[in-house]
PDB file of N, CA and C in Angstrom:
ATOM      1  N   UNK A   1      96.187 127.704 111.909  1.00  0.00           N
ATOM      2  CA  UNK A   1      95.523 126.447 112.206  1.00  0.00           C
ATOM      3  C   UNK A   1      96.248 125.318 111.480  1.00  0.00           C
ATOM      4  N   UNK A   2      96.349 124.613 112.365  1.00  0.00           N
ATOM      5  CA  UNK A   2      97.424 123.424 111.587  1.00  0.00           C
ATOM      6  C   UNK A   2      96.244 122.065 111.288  1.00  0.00           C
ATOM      7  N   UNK A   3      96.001 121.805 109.920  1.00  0.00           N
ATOM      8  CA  UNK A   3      95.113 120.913 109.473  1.00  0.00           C
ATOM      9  C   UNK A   3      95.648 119.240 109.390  1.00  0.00           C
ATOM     10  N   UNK A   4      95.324 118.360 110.180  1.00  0.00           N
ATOM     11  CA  UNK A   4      95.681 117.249 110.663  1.00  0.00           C
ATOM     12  C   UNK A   4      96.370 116.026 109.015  1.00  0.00           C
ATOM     13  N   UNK A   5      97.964 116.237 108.963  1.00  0.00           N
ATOM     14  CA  UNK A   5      97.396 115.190 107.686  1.00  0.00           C
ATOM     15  C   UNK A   5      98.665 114.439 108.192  1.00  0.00           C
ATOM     16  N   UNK A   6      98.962 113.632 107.282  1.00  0.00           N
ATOM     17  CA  UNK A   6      99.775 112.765 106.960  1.00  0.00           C
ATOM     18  C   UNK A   6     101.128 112.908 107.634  1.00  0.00           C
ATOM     19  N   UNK A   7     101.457 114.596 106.752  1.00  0.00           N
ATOM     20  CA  UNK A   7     102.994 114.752 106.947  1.00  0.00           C
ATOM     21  C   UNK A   7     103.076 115.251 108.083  1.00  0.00           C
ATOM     22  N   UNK A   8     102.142 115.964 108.672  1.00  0.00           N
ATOM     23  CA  UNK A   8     102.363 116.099 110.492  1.00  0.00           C
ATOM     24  C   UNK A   8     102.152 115.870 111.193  1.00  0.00           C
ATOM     25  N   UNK A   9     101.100 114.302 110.880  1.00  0.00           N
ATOM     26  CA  UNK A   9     100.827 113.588 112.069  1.00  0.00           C
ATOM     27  C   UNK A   9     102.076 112.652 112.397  1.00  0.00           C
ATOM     28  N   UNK A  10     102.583 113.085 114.026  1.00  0.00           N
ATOM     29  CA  UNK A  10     103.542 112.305 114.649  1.00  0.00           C
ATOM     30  C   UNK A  10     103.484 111.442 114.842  1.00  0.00           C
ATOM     31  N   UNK A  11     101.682 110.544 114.815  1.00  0.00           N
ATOM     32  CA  UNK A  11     101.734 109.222 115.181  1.00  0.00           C
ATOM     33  C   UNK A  11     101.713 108.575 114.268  1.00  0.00           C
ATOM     34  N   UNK A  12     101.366 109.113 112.869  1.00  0.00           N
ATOM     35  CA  UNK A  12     101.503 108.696 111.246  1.00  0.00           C
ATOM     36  C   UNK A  12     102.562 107.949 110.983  1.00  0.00           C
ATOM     37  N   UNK A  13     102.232 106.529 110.483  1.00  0.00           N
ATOM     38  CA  UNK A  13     103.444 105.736 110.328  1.00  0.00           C
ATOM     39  C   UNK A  13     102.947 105.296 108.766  1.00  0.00           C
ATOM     40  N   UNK A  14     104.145 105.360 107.888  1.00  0.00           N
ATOM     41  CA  UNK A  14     103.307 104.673 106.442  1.00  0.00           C
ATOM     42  C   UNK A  14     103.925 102.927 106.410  1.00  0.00           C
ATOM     43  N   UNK A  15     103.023 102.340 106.107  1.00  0.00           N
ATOM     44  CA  UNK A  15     103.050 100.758 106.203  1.00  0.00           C
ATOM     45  C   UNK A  15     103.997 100.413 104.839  1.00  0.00           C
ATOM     46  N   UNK A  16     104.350  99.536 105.262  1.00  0.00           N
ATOM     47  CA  UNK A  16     105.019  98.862 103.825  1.00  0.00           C
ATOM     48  C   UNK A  16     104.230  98.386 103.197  1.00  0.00           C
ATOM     49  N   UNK A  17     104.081  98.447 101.573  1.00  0.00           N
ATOM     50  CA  UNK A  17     103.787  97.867 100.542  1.00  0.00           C
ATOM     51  C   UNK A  17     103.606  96.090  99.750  1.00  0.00           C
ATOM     52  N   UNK A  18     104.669  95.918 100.712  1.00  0.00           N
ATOM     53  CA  UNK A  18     105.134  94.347 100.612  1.00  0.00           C
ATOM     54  C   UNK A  18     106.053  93.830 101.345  1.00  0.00           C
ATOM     55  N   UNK A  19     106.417  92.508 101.902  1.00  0.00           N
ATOM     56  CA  UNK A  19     107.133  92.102 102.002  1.00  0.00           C
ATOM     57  C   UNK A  19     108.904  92.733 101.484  1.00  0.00           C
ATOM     58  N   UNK A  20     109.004  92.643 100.210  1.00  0.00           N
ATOM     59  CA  UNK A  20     110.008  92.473  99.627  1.00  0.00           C
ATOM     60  C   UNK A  20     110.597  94.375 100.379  1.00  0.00           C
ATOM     61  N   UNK A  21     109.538  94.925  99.983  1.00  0.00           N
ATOM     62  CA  UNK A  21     109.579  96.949 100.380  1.00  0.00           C
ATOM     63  C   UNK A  21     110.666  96.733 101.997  1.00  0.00           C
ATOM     64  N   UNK A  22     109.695  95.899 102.862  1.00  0.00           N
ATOM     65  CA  UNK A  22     110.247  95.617 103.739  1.00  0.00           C
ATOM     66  C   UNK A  22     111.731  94.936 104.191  1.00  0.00           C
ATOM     67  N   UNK A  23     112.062  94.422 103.615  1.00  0.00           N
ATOM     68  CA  UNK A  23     113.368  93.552 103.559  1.00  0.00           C
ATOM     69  C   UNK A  23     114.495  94.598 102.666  1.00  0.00           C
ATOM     70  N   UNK A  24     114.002  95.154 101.830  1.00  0.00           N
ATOM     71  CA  UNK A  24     115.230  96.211 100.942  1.00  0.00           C
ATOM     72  C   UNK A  24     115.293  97.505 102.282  1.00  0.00           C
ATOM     73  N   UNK A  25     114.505  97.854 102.727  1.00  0.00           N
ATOM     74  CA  UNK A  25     114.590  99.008 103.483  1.00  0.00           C
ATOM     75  C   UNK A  25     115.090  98.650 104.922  1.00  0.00           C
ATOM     76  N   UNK A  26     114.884  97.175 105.275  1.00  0.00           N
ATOM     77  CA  UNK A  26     115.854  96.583 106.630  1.00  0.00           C
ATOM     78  C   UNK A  26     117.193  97.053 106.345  1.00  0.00           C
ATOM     79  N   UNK A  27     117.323  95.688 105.049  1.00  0.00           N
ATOM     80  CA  UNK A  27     119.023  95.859 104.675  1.00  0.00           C
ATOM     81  C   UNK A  27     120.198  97.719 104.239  1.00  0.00           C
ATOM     82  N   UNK A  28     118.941  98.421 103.638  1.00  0.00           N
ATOM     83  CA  UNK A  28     119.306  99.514 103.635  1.00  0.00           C
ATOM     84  C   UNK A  28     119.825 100.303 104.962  1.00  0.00           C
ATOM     85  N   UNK A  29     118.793 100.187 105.813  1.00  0.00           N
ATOM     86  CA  UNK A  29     118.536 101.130 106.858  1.00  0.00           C
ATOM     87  C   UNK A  29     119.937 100.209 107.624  1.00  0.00           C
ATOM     88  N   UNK A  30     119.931  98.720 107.717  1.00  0.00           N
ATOM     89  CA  UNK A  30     121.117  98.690 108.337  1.00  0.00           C
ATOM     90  C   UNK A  30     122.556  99.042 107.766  1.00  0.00           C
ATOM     91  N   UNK A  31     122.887  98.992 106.487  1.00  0.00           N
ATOM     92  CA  UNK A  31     123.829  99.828 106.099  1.00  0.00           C
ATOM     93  C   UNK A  31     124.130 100.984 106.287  1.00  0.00           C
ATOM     94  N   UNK A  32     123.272 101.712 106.704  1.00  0.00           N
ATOM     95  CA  UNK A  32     123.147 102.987 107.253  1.00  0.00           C
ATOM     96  C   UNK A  32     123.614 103.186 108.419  1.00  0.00           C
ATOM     97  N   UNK A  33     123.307 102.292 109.010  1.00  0.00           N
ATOM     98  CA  UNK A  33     123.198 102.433 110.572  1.00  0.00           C
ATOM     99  C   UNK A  33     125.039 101.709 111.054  1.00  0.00           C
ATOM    100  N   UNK A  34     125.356 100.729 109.901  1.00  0.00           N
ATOM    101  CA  UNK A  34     126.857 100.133 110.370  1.00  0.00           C
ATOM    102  C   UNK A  34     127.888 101.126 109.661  1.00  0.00           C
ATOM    103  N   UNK A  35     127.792 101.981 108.792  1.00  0.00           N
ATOM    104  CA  UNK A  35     128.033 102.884 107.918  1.00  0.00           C
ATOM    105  C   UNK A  35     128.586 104.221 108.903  1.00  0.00           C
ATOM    106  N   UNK A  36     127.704 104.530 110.525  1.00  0.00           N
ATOM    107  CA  UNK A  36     127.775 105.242 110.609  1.00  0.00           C
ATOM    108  C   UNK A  36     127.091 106.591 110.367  1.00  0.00           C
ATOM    109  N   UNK A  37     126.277 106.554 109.562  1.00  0.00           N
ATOM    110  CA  UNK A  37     125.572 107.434 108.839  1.00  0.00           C
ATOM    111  C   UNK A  37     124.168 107.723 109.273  1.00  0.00           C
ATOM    112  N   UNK A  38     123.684 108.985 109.606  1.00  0.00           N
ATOM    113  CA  UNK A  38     122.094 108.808 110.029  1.00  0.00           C
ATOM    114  C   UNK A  38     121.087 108.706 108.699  1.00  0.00           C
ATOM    115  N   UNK A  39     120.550 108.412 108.914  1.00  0.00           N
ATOM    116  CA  UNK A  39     119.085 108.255 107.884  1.00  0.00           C
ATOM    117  C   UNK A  39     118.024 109.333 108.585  1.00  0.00           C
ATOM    118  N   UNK A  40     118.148 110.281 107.204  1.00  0.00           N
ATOM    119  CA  UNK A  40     117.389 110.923 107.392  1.00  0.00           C
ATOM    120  C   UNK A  40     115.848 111.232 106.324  1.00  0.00           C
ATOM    121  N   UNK A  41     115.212 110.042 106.293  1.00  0.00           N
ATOM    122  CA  UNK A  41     114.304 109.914 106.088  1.00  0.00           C
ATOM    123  C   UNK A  41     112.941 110.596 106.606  1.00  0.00           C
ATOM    124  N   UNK A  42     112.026 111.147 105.822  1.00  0.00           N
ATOM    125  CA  UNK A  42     111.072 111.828 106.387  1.00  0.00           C
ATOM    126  C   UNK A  42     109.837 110.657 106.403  1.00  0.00           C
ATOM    127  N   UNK A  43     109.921 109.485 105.980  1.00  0.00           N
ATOM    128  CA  UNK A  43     108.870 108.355 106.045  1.00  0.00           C
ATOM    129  C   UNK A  43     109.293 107.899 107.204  1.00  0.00           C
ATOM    130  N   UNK A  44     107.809 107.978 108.065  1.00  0.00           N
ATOM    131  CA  UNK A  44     108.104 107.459 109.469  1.00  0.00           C
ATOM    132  C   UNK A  44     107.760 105.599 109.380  1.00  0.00           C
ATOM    133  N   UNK A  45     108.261 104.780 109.696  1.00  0.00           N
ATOM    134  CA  UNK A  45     107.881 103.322 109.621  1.00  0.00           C
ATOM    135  C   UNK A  45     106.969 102.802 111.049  1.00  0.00           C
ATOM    136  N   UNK A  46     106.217 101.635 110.814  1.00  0.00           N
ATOM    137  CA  UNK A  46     105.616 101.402 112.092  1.00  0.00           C
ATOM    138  C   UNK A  46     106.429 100.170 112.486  1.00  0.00           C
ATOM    139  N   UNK A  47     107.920  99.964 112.303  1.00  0.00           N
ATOM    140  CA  UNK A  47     108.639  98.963 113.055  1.00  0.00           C
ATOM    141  C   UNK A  47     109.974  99.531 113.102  1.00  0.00           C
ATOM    142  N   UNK A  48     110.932  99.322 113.761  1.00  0.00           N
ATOM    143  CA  UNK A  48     112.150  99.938 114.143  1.00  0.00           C
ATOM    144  C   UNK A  48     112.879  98.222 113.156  1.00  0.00           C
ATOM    145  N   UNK A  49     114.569  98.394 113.124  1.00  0.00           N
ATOM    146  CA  UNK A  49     115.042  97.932 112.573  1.00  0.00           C
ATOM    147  C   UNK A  49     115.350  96.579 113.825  1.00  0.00           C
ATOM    148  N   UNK A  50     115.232  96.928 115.119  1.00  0.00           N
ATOM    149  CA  UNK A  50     115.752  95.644 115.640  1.00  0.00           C
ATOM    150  C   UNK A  50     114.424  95.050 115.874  1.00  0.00           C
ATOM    151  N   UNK A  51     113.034  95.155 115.872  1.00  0.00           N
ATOM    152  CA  UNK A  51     111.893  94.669 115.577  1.00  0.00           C
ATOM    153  C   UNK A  51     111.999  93.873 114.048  1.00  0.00           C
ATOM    154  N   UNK A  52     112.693  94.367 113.188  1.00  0.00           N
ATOM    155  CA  UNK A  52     112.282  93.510 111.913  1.00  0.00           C
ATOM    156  C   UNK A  52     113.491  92.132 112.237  1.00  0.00           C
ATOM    157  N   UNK A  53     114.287  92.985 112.680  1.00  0.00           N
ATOM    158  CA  UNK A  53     115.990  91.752 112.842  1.00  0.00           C
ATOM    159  C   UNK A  53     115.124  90.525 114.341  1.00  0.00           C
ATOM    160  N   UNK A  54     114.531  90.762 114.975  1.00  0.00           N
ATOM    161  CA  UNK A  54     114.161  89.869 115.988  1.00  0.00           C
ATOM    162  C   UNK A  54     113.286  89.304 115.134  1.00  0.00           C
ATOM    163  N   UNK A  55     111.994  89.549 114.468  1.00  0.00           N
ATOM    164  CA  UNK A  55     111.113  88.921 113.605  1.00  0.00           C
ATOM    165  C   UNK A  55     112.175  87.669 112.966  1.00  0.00           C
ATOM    166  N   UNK A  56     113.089  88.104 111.855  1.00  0.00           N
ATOM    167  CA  UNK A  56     113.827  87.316 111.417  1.00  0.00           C
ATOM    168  C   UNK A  56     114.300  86.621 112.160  1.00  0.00           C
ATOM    169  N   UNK A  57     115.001  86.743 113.018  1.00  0.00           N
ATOM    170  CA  UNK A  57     115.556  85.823 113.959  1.00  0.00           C
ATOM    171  C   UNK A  57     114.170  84.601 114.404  1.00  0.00           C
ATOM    172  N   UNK A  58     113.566  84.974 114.949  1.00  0.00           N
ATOM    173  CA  UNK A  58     112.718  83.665 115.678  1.00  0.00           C
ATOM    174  C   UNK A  58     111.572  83.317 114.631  1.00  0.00           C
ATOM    175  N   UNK A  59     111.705  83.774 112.790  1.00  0.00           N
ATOM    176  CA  UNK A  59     111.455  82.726 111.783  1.00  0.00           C
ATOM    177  C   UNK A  59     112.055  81.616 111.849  1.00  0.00           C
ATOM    178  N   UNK A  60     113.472  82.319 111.956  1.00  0.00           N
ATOM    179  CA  UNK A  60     114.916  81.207 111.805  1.00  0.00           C
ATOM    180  C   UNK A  60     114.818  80.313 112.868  1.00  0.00           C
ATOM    181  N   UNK A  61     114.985  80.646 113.847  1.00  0.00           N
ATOM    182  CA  UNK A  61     114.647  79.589 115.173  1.00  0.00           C
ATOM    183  C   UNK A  61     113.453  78.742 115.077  1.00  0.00           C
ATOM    184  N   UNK A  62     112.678  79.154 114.600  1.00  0.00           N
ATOM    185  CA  UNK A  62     111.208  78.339 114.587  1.00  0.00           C
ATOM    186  C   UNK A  62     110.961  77.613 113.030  1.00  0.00           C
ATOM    187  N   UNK A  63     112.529  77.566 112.129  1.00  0.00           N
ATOM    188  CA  UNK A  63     112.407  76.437 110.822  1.00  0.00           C
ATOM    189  C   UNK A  63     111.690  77.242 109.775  1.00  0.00           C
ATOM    190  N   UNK A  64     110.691  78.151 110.190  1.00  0.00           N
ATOM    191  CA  UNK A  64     109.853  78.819 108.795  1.00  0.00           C
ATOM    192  C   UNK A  64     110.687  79.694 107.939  1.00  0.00           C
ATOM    193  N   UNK A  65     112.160  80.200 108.311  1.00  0.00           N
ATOM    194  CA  UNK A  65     113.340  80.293 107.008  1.00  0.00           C
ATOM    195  C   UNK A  65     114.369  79.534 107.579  1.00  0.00           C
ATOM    196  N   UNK A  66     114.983  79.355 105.841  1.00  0.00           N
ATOM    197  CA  UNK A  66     116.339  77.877 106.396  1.00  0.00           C
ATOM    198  C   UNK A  66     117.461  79.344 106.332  1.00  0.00           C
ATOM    199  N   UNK A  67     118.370  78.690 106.390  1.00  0.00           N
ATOM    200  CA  UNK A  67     119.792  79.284 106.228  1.00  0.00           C
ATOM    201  C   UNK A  67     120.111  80.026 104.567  1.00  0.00           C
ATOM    202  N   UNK A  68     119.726  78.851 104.085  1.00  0.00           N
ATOM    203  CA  UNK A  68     119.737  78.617 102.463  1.00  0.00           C
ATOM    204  C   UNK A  68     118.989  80.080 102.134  1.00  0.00           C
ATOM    205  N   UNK A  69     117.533  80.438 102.288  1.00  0.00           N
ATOM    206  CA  UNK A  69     116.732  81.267 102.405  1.00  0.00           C
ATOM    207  C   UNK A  69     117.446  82.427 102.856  1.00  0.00           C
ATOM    208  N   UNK A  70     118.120  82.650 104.170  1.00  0.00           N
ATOM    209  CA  UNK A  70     118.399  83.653 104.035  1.00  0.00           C
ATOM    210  C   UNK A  70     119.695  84.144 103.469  1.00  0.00           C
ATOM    211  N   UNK A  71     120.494  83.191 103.365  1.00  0.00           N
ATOM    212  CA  UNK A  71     121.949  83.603 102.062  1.00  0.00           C
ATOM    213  C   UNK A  71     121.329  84.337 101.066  1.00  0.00           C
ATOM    214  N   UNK A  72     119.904  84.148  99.983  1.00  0.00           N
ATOM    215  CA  UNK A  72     119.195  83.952  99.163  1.00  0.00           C
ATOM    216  C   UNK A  72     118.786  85.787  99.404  1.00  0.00           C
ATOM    217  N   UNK A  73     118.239  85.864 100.276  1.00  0.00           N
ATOM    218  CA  UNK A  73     117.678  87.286 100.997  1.00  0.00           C
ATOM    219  C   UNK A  73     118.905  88.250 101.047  1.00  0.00           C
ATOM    220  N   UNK A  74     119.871  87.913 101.863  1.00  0.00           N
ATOM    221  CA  UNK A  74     120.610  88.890 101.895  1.00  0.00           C
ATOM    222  C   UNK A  74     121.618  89.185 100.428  1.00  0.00           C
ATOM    223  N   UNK A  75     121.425  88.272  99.870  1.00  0.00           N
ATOM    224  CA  UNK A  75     122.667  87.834  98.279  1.00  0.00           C
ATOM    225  C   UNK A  75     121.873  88.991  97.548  1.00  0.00           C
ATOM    226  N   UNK A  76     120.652  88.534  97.281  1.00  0.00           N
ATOM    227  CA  UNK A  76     119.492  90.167  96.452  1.00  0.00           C
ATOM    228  C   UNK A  76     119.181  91.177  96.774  1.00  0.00           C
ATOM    229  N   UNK A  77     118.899  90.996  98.054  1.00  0.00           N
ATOM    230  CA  UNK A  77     118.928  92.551  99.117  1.00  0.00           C
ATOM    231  C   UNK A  77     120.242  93.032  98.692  1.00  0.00           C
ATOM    232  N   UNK A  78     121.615  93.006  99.002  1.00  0.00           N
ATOM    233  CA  UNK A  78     122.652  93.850  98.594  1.00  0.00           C
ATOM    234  C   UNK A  78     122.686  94.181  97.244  1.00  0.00           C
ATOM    235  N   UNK A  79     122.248  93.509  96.580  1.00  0.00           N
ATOM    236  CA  UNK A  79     121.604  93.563  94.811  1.00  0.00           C
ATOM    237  C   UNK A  79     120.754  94.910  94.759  1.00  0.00           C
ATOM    238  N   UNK A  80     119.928  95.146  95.456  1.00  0.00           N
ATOM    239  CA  UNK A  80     118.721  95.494  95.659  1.00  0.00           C
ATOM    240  C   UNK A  80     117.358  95.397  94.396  1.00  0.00           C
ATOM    241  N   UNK A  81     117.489  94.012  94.032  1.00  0.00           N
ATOM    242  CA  UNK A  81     116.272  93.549  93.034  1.00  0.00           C
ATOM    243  C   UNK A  81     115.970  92.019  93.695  1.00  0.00           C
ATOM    244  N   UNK A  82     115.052  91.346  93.500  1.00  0.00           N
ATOM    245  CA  UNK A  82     114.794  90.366  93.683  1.00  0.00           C
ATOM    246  C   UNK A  82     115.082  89.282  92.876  1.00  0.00           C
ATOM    247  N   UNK A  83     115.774  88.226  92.528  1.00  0.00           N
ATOM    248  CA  UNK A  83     115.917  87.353  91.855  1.00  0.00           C
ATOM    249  C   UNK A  83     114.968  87.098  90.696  1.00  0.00           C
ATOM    250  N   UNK A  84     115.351  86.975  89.493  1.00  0.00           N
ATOM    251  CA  UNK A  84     114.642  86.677  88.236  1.00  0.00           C
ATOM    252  C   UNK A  84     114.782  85.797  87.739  1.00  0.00           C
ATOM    253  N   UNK A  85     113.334  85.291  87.619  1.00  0.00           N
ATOM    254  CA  UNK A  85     113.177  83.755  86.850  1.00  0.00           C
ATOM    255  C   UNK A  85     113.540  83.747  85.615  1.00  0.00           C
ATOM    256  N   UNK A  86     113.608  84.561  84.662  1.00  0.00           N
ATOM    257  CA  UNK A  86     113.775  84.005  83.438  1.00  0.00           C
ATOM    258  C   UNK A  86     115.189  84.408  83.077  1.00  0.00           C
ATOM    259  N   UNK A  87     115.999  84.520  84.239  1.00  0.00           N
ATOM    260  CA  UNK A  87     117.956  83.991  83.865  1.00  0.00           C
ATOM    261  C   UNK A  87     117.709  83.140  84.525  1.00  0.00           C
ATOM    262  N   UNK A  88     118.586  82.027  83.666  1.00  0.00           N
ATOM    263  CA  UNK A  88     117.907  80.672  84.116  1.00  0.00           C
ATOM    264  C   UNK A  88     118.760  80.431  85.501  1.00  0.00           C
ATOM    265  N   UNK A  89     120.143  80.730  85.696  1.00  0.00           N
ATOM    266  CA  UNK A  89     121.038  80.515  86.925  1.00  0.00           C
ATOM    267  C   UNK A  89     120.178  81.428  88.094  1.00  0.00           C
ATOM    268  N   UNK A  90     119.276  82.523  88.088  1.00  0.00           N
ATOM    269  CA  UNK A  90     118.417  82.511  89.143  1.00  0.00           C
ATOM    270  C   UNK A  90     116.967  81.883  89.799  1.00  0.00           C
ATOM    271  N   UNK A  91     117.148  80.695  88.895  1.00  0.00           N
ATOM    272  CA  UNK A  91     115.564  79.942  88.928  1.00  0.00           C
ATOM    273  C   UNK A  91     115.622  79.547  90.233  1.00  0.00           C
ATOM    274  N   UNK A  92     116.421  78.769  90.808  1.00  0.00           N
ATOM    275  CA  UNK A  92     116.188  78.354  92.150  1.00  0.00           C
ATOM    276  C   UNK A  92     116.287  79.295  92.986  1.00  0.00           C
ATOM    277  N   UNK A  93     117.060  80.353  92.935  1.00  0.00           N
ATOM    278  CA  UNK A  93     117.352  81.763  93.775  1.00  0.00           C
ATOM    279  C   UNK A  93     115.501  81.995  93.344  1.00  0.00           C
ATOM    280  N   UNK A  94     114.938  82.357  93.224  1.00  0.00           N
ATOM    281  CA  UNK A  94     113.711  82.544  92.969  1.00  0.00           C
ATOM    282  C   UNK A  94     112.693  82.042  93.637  1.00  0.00           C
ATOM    283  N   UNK A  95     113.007  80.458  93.291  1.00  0.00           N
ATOM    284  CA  UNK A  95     112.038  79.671  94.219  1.00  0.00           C
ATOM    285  C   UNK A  95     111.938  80.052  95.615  1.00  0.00           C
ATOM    286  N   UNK A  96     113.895  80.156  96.250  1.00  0.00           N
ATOM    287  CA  UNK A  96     114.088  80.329  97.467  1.00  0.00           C
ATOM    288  C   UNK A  96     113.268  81.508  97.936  1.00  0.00           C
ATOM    289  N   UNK A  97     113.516  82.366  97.365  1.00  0.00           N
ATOM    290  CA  UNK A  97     112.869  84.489  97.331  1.00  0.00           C
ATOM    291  C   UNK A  97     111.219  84.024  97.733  1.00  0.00           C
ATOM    292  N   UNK A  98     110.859  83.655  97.000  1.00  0.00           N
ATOM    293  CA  UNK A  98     109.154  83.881  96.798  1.00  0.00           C
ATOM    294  C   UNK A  98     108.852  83.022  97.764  1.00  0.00           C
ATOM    295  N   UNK A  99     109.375  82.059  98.495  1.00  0.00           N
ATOM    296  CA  UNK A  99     108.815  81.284  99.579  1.00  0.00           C
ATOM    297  C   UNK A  99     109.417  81.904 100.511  1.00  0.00           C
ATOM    298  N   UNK A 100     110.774  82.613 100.586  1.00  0.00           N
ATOM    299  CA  UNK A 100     110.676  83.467 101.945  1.00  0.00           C
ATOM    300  C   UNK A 100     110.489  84.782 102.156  1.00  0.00           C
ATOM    301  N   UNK A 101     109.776  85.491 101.003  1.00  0.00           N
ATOM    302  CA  UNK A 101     109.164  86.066 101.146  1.00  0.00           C
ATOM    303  C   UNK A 101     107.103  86.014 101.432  1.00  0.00           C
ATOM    304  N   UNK A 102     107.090  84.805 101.266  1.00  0.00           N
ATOM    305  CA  UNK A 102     106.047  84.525 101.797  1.00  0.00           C
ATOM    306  C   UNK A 102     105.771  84.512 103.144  1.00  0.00           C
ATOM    307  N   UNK A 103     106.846  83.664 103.824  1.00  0.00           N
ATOM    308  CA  UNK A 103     106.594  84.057 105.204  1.00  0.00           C
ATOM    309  C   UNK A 103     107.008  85.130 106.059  1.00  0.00           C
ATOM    310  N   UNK A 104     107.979  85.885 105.368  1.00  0.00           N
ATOM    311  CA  UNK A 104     108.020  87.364 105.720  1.00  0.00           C
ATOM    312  C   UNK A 104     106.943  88.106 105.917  1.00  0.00           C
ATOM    313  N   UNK A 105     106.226  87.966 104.934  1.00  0.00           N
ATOM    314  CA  UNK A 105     104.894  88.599 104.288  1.00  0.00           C
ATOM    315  C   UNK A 105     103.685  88.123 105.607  1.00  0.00           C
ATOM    316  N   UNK A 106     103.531  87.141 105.775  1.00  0.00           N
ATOM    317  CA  UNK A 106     102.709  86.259 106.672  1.00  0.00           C
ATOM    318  C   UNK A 106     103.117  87.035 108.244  1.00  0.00           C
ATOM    319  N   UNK A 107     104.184  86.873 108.431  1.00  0.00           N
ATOM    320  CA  UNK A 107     104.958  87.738 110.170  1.00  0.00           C
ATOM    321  C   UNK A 107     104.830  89.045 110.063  1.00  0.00           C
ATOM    322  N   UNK A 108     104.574  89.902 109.256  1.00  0.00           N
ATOM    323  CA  UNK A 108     105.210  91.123 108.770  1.00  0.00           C
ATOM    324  C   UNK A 108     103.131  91.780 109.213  1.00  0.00           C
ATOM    325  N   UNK A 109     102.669  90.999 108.104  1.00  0.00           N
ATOM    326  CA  UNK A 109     101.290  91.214 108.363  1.00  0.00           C
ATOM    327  C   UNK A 109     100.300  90.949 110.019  1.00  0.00           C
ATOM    328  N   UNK A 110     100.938  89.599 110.466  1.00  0.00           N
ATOM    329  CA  UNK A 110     100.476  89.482 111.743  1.00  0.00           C
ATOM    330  C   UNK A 110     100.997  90.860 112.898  1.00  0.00           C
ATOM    331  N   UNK A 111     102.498  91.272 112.396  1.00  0.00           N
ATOM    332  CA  UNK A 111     102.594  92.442 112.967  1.00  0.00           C
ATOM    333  C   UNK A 111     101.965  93.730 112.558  1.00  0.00           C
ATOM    334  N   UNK A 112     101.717  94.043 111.740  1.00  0.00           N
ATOM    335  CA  UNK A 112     100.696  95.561 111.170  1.00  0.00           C
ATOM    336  C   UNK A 112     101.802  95.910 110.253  1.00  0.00           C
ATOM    337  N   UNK A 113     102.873  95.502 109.767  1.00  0.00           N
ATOM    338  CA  UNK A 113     103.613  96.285 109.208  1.00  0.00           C
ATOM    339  C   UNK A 113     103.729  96.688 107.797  1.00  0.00           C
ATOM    340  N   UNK A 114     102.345  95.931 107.206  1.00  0.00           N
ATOM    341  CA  UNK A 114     101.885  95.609 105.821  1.00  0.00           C
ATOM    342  C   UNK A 114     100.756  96.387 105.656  1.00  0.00           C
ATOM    343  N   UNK A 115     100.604  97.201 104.249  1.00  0.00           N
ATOM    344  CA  UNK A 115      99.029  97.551 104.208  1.00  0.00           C
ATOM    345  C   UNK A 115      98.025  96.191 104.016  1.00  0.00           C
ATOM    346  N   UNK A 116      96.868  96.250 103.805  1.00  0.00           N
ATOM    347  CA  UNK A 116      96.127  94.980 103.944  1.00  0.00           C
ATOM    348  C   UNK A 116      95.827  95.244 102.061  1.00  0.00           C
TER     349      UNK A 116
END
């Protein structure tokens, strides 16, 4: 008897944690994917990678991230930490982070892709 859980439900998707969870595991998963390399991850996601890359895209089109913002995103994402306020040469890298990760956070959630 196979008892219904988590790890074998096929329709089981685990949500991201945050914003930020979300954006390290884009940039990952696309290194992966230009790399050549499969990802073989046993965490199933409830968005595919060209769902998160279109999200981004028509932020960008629609002004709610600048350019600036995402230099900012992808500069720490390859980092893989988020910019820290208290080196002082990342204070504005910071500002940039936490406001676009806000509206990441805001799109990300209107899609389900966030726990609540």
């Amino acid at each position: 008897m196979l008892i219904n859980t988590k790890q074998n439900n096929p329709d089981f998707s685990e949500k991201f944690q945050s914003a930020e969870q979300l954006w390290f595991w884009f940039l990952y998963s696309k290194s992966i994917q230009t790399s050549f390399m499969r990802n073989y991850s046993t965490v199933r996601r409830p968005c595919e990678l060209l769902d998160v890359e279109t999200m981004i895209t028509k932020l960008y089109l629609s002004g709610k991230l600048t350019n600036e913002q995402l230099d900012i995103m992808k500069k720490f994402g390859d980092k893989k930490h988020a910019p820290r306020q208290y080196i002082y040469s990342e204070n504005r890298a910071t500002a940039l982070w936490n406001s676009a990760m806000t509206v990441l956070d805001a799109a990300a959630r209107k899609n389900g892709w966030l726990e609540d």
